[in-house]
Protein backbone atom coordinates (compact mmCIF):
# COMPACT_ATOMS: atom_id res chain seq x y z
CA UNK A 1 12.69 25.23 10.24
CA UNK A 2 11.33 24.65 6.75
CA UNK A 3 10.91 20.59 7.53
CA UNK A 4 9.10 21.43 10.99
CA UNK A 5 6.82 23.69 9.15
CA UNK A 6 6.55 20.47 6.50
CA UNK A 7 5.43 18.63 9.33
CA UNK A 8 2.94 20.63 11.03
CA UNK A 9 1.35 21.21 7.72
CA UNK A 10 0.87 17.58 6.67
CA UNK A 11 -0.29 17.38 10.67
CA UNK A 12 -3.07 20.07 9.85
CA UNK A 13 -4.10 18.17 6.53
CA UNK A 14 -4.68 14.83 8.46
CA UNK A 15 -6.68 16.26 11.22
CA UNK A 16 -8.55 18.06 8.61
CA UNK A 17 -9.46 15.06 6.70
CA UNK A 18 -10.00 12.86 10.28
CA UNK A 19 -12.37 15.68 11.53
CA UNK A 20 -14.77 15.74 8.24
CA UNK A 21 -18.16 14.91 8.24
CA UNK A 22 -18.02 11.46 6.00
CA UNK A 23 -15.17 10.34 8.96
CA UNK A 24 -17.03 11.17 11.95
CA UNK A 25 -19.81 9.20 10.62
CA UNK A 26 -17.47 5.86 9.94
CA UNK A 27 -15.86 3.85 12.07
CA UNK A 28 -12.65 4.92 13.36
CA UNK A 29 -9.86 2.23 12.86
CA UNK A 30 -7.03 2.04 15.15
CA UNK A 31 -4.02 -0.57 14.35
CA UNK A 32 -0.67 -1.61 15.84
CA UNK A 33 2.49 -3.02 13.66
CA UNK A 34 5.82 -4.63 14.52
CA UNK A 35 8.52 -3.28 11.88
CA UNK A 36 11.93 -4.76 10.88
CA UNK A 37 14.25 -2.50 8.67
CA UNK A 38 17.49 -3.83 6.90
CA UNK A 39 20.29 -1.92 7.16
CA UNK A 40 20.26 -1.03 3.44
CA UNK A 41 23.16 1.90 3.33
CA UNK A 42 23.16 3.54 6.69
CA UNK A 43 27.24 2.38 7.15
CA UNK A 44 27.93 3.92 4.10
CA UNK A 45 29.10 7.24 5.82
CA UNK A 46 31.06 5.12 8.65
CA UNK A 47 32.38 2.70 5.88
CA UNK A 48 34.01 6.34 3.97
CA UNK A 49 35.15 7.14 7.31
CA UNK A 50 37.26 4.12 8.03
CA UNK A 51 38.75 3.97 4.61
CA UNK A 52 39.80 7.55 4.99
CA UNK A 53 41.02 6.96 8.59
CA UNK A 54 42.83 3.42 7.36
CA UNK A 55 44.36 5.52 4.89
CA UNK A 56 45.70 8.46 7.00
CA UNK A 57 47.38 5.90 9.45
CA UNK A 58 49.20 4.34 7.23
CA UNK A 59 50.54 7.71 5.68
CA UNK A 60 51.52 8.45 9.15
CA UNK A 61 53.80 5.16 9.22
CA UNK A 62 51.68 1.93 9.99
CA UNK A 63 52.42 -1.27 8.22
CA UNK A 64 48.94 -2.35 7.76
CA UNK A 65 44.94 -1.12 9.30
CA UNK A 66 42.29 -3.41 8.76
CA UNK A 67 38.67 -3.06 9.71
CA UNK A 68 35.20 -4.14 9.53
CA UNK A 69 31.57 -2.84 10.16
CA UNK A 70 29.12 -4.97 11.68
CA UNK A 71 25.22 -3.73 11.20
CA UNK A 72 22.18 -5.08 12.42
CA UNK A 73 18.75 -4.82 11.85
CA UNK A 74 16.26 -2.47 13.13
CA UNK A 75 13.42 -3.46 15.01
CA UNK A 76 10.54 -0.88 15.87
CA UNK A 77 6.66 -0.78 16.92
CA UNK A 78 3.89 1.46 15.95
CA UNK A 79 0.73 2.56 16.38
CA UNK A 80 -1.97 4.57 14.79
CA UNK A 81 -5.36 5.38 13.86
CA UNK A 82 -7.34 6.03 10.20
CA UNK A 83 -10.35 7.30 9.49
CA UNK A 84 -12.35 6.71 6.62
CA UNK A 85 -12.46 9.12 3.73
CA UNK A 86 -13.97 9.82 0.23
CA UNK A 87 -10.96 7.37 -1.42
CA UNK A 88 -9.60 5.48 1.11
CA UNK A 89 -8.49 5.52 4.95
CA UNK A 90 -6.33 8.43 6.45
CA UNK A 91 -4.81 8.76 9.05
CA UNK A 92 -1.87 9.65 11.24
CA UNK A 93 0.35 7.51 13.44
CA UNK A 94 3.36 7.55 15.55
CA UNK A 95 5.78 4.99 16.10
CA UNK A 96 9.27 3.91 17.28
CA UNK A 97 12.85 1.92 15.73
CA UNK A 98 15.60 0.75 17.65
CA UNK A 99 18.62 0.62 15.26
CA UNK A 100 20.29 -0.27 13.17
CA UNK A 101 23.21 -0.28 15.69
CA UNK A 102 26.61 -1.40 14.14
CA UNK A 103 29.73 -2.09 15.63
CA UNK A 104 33.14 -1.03 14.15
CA UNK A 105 36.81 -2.51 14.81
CA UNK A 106 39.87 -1.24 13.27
CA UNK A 107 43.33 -3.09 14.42
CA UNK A 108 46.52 -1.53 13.29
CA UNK A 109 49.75 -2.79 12.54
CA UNK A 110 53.08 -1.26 13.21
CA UNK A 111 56.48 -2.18 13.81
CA UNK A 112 57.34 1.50 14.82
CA UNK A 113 55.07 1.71 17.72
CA UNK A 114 53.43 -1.86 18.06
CA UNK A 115 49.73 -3.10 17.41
CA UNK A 116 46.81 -1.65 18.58
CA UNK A 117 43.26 -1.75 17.96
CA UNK A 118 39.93 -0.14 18.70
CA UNK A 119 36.08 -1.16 18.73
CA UNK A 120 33.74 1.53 18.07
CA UNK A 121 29.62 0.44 19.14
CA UNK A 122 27.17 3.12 17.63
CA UNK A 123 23.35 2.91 18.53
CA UNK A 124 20.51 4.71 16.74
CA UNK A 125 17.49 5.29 17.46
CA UNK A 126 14.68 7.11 15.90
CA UNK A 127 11.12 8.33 16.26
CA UNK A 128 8.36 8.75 13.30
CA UNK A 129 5.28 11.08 13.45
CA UNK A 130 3.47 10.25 9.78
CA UNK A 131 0.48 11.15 7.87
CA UNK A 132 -1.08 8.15 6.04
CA UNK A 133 -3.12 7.48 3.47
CA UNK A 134 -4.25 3.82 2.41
CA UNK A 135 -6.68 2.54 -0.48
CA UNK A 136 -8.19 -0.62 0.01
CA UNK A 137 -8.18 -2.61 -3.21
CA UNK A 138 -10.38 -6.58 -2.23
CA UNK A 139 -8.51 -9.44 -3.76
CA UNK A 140 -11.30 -11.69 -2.17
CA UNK A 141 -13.87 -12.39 0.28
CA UNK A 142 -11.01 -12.76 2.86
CA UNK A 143 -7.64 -10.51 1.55
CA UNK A 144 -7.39 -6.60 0.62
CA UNK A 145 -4.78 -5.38 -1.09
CA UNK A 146 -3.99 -1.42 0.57
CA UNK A 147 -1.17 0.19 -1.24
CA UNK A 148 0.00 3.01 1.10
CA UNK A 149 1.68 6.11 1.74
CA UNK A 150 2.91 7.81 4.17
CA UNK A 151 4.65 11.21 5.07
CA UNK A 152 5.90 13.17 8.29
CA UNK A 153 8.97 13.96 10.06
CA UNK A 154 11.22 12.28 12.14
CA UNK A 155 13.48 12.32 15.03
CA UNK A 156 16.54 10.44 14.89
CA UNK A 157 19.35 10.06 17.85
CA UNK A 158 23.23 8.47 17.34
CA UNK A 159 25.31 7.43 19.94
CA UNK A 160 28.51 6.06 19.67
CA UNK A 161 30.95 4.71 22.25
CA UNK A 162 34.77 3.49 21.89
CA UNK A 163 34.20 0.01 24.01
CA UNK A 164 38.09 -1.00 24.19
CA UNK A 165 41.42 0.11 22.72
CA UNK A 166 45.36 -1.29 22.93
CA UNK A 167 48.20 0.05 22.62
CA UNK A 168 48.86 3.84 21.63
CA UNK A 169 45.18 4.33 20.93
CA UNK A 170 44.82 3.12 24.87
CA UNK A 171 43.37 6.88 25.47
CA UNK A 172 39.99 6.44 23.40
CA UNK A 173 38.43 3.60 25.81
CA UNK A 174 35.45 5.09 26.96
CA UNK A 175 35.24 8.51 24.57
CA UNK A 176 31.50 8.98 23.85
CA UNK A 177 29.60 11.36 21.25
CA UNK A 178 26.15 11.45 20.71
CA UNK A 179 24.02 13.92 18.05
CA UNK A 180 20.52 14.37 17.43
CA UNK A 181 18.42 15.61 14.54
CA UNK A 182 15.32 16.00 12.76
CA UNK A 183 13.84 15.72 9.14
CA UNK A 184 11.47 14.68 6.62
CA UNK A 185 10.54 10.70 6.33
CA UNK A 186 8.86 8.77 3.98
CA UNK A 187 7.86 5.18 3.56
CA UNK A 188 5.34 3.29 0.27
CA UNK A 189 4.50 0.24 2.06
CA UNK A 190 2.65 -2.20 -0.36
CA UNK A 191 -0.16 -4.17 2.46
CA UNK A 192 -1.90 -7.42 2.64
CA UNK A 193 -4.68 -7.82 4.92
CA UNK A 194 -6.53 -10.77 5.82
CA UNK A 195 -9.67 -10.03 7.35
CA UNK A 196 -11.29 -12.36 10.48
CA UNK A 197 -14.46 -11.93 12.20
CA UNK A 198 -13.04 -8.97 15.12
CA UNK A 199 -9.44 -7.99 13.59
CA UNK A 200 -7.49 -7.82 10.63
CA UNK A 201 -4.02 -9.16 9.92
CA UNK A 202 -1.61 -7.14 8.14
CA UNK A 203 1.39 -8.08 5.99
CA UNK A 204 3.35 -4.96 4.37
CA UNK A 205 6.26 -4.73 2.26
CA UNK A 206 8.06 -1.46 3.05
CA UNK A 207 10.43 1.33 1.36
CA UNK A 208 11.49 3.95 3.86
CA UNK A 209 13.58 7.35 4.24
CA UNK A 210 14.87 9.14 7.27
CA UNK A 211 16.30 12.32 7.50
CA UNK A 212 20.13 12.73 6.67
CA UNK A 213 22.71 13.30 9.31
CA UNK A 214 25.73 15.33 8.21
CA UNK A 215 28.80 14.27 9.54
CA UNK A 216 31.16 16.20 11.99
CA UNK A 217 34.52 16.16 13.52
CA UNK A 218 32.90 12.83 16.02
CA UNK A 219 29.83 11.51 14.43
CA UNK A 220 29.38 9.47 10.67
CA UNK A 221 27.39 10.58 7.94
CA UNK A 222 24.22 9.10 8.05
CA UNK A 223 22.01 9.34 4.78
CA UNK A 224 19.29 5.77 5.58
CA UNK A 225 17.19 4.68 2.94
CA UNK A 226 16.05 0.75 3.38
CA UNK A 227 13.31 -1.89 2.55
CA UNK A 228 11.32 -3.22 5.38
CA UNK A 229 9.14 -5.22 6.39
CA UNK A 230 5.98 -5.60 9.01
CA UNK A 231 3.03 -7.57 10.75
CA UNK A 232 0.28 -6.25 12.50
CA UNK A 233 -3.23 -6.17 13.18
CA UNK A 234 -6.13 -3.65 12.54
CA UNK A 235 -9.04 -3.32 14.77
């Protein structure tokens, strides 16, 4: 409750500053990015996961478990819109990430009841509502540097599925959990524009954070915080 109210307050202090007087008489200035986001630690909780699982197997008997985690990227788009203000631009935009999805395999060894494996495919999504502020800072006649900020909440969804299995662990093909939450997100994004005659081109440098996900009985600990990257254009 505390992080919704977070979020409609930073909501009420953007439109506040878009609906002013200086903003409504300066051009409004919509843009659209393209975002890429490494997968910095968000495997961390799955990694602690499988070594406690690798380790409770071979209590149980096992000869051997080995595993590994495969993460990609995320990829995302947003949009938005800022409005001139006494110090800068600010504004408030809204935007989308697909990933990073990962992809887990375990294979066991055992003489008591044979090998077996299993391949675990998680996919995450998430959605971003922020507040943004940006302070444009001319290098030249044709680049800006805008150090930025921004603030809101987000809404984050995992979903993972068991894709195959062998042997004793035969029963787990198909299992499928999913959980969704909410929280406060962040990102400092560092920007580059190059300004042409009807748009501007922007190059950012990102740090980002996304709400936490505590783990349960079915789903990993998720606690994301990454460096990015994205290109876009300001109209």
């Amino acid at each position: 409750m505390k992080k919704i109210i977070v979020g409609v307050l930073l909501t009420g202090i953007v439109v506040s500053l878009t609906s002013s007087s200086y903003a409504t008489k300066n051009k409004v200035k919509p843009f659209v990015d393209l975002e890429m986001f490494l997968p910095g630690n968000v495997s961390d909780g799955t990694e602690a996961d499988m070594k406690d699982g690798a380790q409770a197997i071979v209590n149980s008997g096992a000869d051997s478990v080995s595993y590994k985690i495969e993460t990609t990227a995320a990829l995302g788009a947003r949009v938005g819109v800022l409005f001139p203000v006494e110090f800068g631009d600010a504004g408030v935009s809204v935007g989308y990430i697909a990933g990073p999805n990962s992809k887990t395999e375990m294979n066991i060894n055992s003489t008591l009841v044979g090998n077996a494996g299993v391949n675990i495919d998680r996919k995450l999504t998430f959605i971003r509502v922020l507040g943004e502020f940006k302070k444009d800072m001319p290098i030249n006649d044709n680049w800006t540097f805008k150090p930025s900020v921004g603030l809101g909440i987000a809404f984050g969804q995992s979903k993972e599925t068991v894709t195959s299995a062998t042997a004793y662990l035969a029963s787990m093909a198909g299992d499928s959990y999913s959980k969704s939450w909410s929280g406060f997100t962040w990102e400092i994004s560092p920007t580059f524009t190059r300004k042409y005659t009807t748009v501007d081109l922007n190059l950012a440098v990102k740090y980002a954070g996304f709400p936490k996900l505590k783990a349960n009985d079915n789903v990993s600990k998720i606690d994301w915080s990454t460096l990015g990257f994205s290109i876009g254009l300001g109209f």
